[in-house]
N, C-alpha and C. Protein backbone atom coordinates (compact mmCIF):
# COMPACT_ATOMS: atom_id res chain seq x y z
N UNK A 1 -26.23 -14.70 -29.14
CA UNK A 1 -26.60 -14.34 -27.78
C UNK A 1 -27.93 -13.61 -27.84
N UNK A 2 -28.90 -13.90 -27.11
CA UNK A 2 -30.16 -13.34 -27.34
C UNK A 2 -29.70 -12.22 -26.26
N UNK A 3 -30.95 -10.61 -26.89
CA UNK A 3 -31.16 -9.70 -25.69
C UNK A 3 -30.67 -9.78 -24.46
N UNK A 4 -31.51 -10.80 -23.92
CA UNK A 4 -31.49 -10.76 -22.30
C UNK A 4 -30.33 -11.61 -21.63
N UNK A 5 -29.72 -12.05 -22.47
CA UNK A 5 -28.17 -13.09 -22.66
C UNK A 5 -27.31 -11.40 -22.67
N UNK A 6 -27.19 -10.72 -24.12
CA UNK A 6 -26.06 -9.67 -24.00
C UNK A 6 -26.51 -8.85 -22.49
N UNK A 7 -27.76 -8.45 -22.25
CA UNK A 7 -28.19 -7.63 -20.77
C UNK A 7 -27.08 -7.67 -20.11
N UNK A 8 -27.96 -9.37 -19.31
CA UNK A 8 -27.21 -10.08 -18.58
C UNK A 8 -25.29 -9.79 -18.26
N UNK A 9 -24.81 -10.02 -19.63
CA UNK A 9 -23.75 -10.09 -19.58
C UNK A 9 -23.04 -8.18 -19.52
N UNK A 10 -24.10 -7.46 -19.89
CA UNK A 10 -23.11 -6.29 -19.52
C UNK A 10 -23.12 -5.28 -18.32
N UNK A 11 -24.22 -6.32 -17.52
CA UNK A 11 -24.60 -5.85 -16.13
C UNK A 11 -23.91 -6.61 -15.49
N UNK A 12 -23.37 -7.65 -15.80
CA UNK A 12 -22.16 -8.39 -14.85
C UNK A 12 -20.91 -7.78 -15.23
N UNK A 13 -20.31 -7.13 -16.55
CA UNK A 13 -19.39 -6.54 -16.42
C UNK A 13 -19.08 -5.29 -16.32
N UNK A 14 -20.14 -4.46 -15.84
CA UNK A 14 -19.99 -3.36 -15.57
C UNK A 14 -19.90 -3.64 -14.19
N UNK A 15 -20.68 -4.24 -13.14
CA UNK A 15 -20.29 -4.61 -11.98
C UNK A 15 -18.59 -5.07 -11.48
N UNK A 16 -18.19 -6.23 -12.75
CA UNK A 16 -16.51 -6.32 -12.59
C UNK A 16 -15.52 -5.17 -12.65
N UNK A 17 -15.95 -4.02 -13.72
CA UNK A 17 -15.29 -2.78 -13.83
C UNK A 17 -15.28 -1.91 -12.34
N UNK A 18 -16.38 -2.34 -11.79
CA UNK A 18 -16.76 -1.05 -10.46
C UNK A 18 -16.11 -1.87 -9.52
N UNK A 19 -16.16 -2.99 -9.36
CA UNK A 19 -15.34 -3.64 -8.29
C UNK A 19 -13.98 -3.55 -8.72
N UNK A 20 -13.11 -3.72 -10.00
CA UNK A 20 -11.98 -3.74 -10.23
C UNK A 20 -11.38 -2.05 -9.43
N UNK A 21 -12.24 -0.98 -9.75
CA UNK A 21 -12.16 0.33 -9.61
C UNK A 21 -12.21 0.24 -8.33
N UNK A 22 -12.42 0.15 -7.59
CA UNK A 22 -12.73 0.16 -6.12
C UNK A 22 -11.14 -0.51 -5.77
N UNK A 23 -10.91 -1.82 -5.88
CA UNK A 23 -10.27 -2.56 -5.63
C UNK A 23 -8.85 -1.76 -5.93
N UNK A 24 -9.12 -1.32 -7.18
CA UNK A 24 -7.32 -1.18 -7.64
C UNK A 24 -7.10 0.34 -8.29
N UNK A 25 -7.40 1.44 -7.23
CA UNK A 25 -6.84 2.71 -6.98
C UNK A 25 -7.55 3.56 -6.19
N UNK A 26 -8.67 2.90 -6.00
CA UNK A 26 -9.87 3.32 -4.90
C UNK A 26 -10.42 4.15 -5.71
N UNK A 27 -11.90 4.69 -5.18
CA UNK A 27 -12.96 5.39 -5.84
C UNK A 27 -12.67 6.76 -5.57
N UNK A 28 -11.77 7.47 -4.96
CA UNK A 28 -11.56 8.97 -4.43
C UNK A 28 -10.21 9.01 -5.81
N UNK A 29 -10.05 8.50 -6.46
CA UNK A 29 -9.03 9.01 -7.89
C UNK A 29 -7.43 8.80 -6.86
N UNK A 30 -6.49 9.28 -7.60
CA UNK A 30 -5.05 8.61 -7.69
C UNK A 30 -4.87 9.39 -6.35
N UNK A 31 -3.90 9.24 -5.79
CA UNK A 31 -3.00 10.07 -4.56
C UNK A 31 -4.31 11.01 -3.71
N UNK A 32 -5.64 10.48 -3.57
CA UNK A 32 -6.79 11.01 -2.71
C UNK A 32 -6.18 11.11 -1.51
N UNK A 33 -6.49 11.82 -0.58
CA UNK A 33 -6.33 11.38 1.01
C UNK A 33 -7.65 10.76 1.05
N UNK A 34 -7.53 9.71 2.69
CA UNK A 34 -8.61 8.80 2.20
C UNK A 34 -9.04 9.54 3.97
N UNK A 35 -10.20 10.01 3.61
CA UNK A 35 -10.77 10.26 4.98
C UNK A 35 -10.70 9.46 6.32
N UNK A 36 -10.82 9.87 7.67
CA UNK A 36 -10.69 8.66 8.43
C UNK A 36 -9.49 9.74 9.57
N UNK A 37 -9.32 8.89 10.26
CA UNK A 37 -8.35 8.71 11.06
C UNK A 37 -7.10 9.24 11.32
N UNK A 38 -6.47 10.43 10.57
CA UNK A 38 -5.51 10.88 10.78
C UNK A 38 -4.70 12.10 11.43
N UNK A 39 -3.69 12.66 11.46
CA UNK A 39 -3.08 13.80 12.06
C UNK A 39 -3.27 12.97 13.80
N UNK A 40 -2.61 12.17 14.54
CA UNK A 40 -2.48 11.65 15.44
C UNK A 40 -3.03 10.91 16.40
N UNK A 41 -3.53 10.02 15.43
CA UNK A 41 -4.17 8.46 15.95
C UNK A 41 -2.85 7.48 15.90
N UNK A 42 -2.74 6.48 16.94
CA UNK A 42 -1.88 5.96 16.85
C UNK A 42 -1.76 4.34 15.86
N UNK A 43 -1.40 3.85 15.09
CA UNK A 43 -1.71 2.59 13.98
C UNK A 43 -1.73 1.68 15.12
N UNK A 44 -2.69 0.48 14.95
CA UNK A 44 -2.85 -0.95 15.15
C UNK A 44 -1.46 -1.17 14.53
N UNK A 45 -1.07 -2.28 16.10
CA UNK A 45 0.34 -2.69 15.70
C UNK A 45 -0.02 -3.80 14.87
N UNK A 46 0.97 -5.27 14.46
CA UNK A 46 0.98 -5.87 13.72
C UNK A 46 1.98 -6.78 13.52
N UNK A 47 2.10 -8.05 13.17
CA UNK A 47 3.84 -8.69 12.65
C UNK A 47 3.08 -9.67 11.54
N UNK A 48 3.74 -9.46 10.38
CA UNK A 48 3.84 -10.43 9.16
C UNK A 48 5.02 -11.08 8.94
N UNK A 49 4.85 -12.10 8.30
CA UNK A 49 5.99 -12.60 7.50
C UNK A 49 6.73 -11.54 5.95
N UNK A 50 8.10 -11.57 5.94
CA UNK A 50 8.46 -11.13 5.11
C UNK A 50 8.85 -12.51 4.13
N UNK A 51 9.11 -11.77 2.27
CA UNK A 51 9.14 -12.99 1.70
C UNK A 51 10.27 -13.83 1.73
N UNK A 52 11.07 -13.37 2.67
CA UNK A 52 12.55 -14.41 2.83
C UNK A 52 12.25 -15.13 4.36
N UNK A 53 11.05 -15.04 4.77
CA UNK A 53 10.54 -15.73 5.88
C UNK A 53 11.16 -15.34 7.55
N UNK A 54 11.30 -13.99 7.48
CA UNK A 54 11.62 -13.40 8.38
C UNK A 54 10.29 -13.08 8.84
N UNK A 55 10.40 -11.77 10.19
CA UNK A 55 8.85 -11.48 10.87
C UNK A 55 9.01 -10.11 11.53
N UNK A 56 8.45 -9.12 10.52
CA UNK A 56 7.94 -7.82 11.18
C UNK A 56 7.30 -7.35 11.77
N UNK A 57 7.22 -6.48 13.16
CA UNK A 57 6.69 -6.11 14.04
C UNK A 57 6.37 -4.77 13.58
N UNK A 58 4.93 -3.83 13.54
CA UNK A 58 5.47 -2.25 13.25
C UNK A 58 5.58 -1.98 14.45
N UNK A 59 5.60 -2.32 15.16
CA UNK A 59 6.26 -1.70 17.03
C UNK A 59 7.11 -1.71 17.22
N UNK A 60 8.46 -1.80 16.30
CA UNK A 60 9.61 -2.52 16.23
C UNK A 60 10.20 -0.82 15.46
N UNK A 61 9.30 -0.02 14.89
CA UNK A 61 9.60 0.86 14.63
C UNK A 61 9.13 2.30 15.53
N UNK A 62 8.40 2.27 15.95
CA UNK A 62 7.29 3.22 16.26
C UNK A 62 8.65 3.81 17.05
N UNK A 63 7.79 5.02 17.40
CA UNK A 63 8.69 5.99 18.26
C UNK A 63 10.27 6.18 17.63
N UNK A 64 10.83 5.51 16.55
CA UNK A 64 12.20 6.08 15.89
C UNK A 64 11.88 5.97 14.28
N UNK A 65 11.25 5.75 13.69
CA UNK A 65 11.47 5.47 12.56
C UNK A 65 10.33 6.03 11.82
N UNK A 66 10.16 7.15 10.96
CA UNK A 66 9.03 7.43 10.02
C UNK A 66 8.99 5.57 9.01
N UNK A 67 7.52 5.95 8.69
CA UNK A 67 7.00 4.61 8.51
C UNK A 67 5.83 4.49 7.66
N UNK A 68 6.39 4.20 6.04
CA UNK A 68 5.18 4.18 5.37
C UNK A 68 4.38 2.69 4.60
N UNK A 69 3.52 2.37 5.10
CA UNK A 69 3.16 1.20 4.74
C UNK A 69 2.16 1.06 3.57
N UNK A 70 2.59 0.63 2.89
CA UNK A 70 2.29 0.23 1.34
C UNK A 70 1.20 -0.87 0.93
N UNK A 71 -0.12 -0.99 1.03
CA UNK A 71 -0.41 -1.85 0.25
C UNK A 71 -0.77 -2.40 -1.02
N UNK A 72 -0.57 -3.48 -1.26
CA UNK A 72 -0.28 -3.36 -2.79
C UNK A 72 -0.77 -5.06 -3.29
N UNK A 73 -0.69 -5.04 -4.73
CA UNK A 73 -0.67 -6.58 -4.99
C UNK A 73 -0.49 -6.58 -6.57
N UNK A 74 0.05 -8.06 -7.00
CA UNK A 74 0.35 -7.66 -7.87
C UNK A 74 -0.56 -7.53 -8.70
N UNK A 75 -1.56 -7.95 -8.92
CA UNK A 75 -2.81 -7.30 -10.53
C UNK A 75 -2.88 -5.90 -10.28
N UNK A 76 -2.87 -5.16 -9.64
CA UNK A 76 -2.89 -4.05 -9.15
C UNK A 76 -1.77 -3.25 -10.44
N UNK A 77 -2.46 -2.63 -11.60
CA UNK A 77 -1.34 -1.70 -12.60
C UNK A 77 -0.98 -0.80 -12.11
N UNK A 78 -1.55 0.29 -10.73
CA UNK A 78 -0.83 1.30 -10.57
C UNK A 78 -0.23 1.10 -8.92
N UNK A 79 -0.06 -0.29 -8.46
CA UNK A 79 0.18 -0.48 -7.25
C UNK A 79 1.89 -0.62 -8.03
N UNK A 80 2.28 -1.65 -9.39
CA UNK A 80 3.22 -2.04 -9.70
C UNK A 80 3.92 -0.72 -10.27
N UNK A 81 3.51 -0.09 -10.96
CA UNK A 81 3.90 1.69 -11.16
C UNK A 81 4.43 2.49 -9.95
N UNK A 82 3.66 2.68 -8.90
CA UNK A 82 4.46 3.33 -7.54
C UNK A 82 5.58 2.39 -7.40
N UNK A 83 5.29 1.03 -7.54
CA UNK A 83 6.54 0.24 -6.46
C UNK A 83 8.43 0.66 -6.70
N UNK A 84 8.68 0.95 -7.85
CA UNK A 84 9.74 1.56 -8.39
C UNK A 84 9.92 3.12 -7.77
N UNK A 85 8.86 3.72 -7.82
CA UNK A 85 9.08 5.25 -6.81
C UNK A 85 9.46 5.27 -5.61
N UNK A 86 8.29 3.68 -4.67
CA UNK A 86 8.47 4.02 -3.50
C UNK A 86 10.26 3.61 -2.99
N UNK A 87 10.81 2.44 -3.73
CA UNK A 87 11.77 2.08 -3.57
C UNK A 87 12.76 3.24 -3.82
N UNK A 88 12.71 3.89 -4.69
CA UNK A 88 13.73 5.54 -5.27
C UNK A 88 13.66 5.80 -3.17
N UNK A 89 12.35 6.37 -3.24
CA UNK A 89 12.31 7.25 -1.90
C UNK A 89 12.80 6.43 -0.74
N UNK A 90 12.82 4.97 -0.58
CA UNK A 90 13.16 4.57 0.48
C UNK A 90 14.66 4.69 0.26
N UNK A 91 15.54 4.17 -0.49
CA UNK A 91 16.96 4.30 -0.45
C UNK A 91 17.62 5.98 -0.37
N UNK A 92 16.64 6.80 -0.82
CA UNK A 92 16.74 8.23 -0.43
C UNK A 92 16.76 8.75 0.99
N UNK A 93 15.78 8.17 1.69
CA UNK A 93 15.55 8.42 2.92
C UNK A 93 15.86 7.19 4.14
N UNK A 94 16.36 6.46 3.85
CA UNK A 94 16.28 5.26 4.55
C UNK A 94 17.22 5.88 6.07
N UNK A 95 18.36 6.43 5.55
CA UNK A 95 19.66 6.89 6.33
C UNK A 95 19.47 7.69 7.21
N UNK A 96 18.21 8.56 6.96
CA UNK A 96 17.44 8.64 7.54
C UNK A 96 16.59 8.96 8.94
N UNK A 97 15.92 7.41 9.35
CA UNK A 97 15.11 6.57 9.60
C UNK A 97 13.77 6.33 8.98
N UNK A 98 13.74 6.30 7.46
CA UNK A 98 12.54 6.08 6.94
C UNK A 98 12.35 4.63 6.85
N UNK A 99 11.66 3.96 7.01
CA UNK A 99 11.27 2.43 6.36
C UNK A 99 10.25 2.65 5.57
N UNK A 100 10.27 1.86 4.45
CA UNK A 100 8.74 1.53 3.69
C UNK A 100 8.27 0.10 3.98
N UNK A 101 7.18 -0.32 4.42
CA UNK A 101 6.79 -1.50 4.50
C UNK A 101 5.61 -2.03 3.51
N UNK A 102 6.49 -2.90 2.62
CA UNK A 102 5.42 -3.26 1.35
C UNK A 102 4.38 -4.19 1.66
N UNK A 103 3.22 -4.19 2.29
CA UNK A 103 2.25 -5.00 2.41
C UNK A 103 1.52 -5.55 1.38
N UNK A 104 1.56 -6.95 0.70
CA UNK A 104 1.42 -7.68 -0.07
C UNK A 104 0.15 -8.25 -0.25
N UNK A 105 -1.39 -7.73 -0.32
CA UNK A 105 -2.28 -7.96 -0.11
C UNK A 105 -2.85 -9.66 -1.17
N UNK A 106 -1.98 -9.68 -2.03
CA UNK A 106 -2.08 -11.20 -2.64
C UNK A 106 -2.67 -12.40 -1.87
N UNK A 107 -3.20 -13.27 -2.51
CA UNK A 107 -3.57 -14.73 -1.71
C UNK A 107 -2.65 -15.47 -1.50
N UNK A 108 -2.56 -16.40 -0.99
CA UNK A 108 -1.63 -17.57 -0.42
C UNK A 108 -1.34 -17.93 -1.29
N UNK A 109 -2.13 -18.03 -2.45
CA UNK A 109 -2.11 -18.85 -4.00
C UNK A 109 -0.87 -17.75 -4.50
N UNK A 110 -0.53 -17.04 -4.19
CA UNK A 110 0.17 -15.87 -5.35
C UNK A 110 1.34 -15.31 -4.58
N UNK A 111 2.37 -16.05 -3.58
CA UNK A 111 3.09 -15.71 -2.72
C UNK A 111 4.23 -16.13 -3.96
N UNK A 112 4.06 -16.79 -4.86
CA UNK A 112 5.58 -16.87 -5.99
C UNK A 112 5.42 -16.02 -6.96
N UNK A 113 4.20 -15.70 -7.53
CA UNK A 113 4.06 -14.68 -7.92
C UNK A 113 4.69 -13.02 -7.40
N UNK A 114 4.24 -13.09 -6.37
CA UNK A 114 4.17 -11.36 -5.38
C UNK A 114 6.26 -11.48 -5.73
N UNK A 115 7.02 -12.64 -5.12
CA UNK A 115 8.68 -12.45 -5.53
C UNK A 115 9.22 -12.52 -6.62
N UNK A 116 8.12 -12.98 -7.43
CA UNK A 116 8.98 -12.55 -8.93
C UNK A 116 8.27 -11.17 -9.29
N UNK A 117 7.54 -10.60 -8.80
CA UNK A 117 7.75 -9.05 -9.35
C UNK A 117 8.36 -8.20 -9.01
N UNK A 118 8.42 -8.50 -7.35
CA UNK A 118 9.48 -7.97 -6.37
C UNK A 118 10.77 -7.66 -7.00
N UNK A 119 11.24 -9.07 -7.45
CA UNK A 119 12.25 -9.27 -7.78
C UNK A 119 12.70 -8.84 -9.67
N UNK A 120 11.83 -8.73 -10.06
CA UNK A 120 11.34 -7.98 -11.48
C UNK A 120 11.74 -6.85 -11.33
N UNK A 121 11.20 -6.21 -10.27
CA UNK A 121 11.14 -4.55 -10.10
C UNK A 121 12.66 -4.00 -9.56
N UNK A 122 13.05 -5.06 -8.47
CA UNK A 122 14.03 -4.76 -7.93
C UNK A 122 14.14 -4.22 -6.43
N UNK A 123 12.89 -3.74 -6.07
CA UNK A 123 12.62 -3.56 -4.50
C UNK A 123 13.39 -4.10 -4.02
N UNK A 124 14.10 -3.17 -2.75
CA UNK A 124 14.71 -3.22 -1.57
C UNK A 124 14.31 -3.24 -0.38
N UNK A 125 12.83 -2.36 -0.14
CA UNK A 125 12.45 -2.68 0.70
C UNK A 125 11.78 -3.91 1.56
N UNK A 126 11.13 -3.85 2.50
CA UNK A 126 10.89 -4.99 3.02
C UNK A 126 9.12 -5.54 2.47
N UNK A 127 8.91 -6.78 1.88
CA UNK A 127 7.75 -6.41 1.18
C UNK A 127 7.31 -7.71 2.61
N UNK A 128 6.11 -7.64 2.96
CA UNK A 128 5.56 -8.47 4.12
C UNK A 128 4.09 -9.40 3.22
N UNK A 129 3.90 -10.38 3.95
CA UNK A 129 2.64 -11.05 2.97
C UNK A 129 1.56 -11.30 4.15
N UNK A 130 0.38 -10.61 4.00
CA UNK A 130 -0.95 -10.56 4.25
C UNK A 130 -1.66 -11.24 3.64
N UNK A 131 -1.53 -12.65 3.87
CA UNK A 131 -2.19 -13.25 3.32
C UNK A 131 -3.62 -14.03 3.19
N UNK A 132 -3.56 -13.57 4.33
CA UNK A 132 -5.36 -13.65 5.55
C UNK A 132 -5.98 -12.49 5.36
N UNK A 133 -5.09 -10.97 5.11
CA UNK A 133 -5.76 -9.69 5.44
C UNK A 133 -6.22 -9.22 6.23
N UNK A 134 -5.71 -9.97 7.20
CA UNK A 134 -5.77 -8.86 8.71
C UNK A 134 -5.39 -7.88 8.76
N UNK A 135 -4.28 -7.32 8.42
CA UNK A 135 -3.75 -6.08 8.66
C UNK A 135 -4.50 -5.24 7.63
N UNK A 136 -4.54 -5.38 6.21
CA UNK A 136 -5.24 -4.95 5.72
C UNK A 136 -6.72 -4.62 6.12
N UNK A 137 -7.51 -5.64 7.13
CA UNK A 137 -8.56 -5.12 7.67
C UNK A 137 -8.59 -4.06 8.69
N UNK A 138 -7.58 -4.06 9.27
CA UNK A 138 -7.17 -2.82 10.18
C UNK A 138 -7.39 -1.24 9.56
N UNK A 139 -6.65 -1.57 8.51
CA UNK A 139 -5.80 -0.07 7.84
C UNK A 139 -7.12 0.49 6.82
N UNK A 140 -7.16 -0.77 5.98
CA UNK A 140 -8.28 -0.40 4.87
C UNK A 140 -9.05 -1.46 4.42
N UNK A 141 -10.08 -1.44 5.10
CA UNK A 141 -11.26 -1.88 4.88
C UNK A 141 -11.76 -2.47 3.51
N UNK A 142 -11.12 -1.31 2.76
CA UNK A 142 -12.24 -1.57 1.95
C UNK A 142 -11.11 -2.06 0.51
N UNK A 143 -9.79 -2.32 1.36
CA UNK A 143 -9.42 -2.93 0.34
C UNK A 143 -8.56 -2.48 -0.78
N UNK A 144 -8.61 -1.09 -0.85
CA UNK A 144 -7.93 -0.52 -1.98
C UNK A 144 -6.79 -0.63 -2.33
N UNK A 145 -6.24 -0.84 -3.65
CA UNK A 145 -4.91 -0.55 -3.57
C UNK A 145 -4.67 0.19 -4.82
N UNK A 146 -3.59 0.71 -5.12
CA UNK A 146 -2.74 0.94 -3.26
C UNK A 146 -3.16 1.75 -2.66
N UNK A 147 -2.77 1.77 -1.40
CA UNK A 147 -3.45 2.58 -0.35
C UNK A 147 -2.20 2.56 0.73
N UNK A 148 -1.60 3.57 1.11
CA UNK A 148 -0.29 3.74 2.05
C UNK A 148 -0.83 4.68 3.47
N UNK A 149 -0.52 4.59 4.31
CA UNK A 149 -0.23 4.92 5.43
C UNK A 149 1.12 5.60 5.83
N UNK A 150 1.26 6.49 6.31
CA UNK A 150 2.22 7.48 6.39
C UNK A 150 2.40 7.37 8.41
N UNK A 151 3.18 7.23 8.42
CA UNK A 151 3.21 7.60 10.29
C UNK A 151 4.43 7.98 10.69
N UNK A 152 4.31 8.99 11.66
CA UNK A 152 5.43 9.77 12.25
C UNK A 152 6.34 8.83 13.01
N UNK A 153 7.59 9.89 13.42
CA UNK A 153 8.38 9.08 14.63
C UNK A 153 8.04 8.83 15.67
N UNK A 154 6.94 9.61 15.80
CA UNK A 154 6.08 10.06 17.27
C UNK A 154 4.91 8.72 17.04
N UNK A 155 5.25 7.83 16.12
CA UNK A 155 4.43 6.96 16.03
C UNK A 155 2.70 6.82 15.67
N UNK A 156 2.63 8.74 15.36
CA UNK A 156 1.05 8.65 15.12
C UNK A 156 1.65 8.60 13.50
N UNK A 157 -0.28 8.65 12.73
CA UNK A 157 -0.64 8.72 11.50
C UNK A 157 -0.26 9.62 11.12
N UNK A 158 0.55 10.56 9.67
CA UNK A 158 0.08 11.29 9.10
C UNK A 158 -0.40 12.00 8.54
N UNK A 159 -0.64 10.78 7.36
CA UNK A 159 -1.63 11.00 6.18
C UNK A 159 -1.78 9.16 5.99
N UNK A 160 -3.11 9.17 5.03
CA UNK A 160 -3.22 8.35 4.36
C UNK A 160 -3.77 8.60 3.35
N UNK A 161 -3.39 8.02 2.23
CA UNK A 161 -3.23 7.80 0.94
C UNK A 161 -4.24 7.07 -0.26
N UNK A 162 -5.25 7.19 -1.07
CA UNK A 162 -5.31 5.99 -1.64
C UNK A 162 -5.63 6.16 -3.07
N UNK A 163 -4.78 5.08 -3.51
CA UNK A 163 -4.64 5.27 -5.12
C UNK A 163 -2.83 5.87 -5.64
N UNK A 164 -2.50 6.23 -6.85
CA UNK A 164 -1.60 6.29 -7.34
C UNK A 164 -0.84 7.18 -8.86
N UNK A 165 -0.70 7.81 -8.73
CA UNK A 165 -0.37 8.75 -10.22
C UNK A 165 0.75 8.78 -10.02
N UNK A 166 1.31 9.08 -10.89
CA UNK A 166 3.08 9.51 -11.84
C UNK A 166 3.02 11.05 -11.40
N UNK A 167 1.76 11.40 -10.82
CA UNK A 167 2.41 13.23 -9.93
C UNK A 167 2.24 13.06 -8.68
N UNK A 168 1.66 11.56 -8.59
CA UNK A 168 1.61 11.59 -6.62
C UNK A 168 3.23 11.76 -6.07
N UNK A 169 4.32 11.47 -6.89
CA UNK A 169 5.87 11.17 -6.36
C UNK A 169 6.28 12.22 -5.86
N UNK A 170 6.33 13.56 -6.24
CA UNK A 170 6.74 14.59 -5.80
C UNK A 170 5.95 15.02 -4.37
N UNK A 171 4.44 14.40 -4.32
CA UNK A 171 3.82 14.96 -2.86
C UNK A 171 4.10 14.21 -1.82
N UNK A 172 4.30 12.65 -2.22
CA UNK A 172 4.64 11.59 -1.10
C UNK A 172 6.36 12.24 -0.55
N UNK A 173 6.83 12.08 -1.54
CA UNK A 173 8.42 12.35 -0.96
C UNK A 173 8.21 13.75 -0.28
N UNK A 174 7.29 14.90 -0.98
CA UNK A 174 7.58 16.07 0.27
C UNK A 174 7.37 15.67 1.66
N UNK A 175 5.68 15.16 1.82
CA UNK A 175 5.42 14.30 3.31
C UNK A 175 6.53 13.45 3.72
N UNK A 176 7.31 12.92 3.58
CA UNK A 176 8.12 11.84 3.84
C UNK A 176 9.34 12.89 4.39
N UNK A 177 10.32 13.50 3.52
CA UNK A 177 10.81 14.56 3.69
C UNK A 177 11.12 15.41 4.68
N UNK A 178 9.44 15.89 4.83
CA UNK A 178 9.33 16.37 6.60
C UNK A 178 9.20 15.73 7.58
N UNK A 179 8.45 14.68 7.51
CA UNK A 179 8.37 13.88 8.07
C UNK A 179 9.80 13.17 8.90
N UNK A 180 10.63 12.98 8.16
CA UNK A 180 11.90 12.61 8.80
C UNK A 180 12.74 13.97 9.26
N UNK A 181 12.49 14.72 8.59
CA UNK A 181 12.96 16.09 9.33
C UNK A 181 12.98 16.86 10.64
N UNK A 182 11.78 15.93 11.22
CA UNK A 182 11.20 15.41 12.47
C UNK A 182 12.34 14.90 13.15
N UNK A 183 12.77 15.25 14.08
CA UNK A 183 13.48 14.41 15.37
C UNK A 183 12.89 14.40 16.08
């Protein structure tokens, strides 16, 4: 490989590293709050397909149900790391009225993929497929995952989220916690 051949090639993969970084825990580091919009803005509603070909509304929750929406996919290493937590906290809190809604940011190409990890992992919750990324253009722009959305019973925002650590578990479940503590 001549000079301007290796260059070449490590200015294209340092570019893949910064986009991978961006893409898959966001640039604000693990469990960031992601600036923007929160403490009582109300979410862009929404309905996806779920992967057993059912169809979720989040208006279908609003006003009774704390409501945290998950996006995720599978190349994503620390989207597949939370997914086992968030599931702990949803069967914790479900009784509740917590829902988690797993938003599946994958391509159309990767909808057998996204249920065998599902199904790998063991998730209970409801995982939905965005497979256009609309909703994802709503929430987060820019794409990150994971990146969760937190919203009250009162149907506003809480917090939002972006990125993922093995110490984010103890802060999500406190928010969640109170959050349903909420009547």
């Amino acid at each position: 490989m001549t000079t301007q051949g290796y260059s070449s090639w490590v200015s294209g993969a340092a570019i893949v590293l910064a986009l991978c970084g961006t893409a898959c825990g966001g640039t604000s580091g693990g469990g960031a709050d992601t600036p923007g919009d929160t403490g009582g803005s109300a979410p862009p509603d929404f309905t996806l397909d779920t992967l057993d070909g059912r169809s979720v509304t989040l208006s279908e929750h609003l006003g009774k149900d704390v409501v945290l929406i998950d996006f995720w996919a599978t190349w994503c290493d620390p989207c597949m790391a939370a997914m086992p937590h968030l599931d702990e906290l949803y069967k914790k809190h479900k009784d509740d009225g917590f829902v988690v809604l797993g938003v599946s940011i994958d391509g159309p190409q990767s909808v057998a993929q996204v249920k065998t990890e599902v199904q790998k992992l063991g998730v209970t919750f409801p995982i939905l497929l965005d497979t256009e990324t609309r909703v994802v253009a709503l929430y987060n722009p820019k794409t990150s995952a994971p990146y969760s959305v937190l919203i009250g019973r009162d149907g506003k925002i809480l917090t939002k989220k972006e990125g993922y650590t093995s110490g984010d578990v103890k802060a999500v479940d406190k928010d969640v916690a109170a959050a349903v503590a909420v009547k």
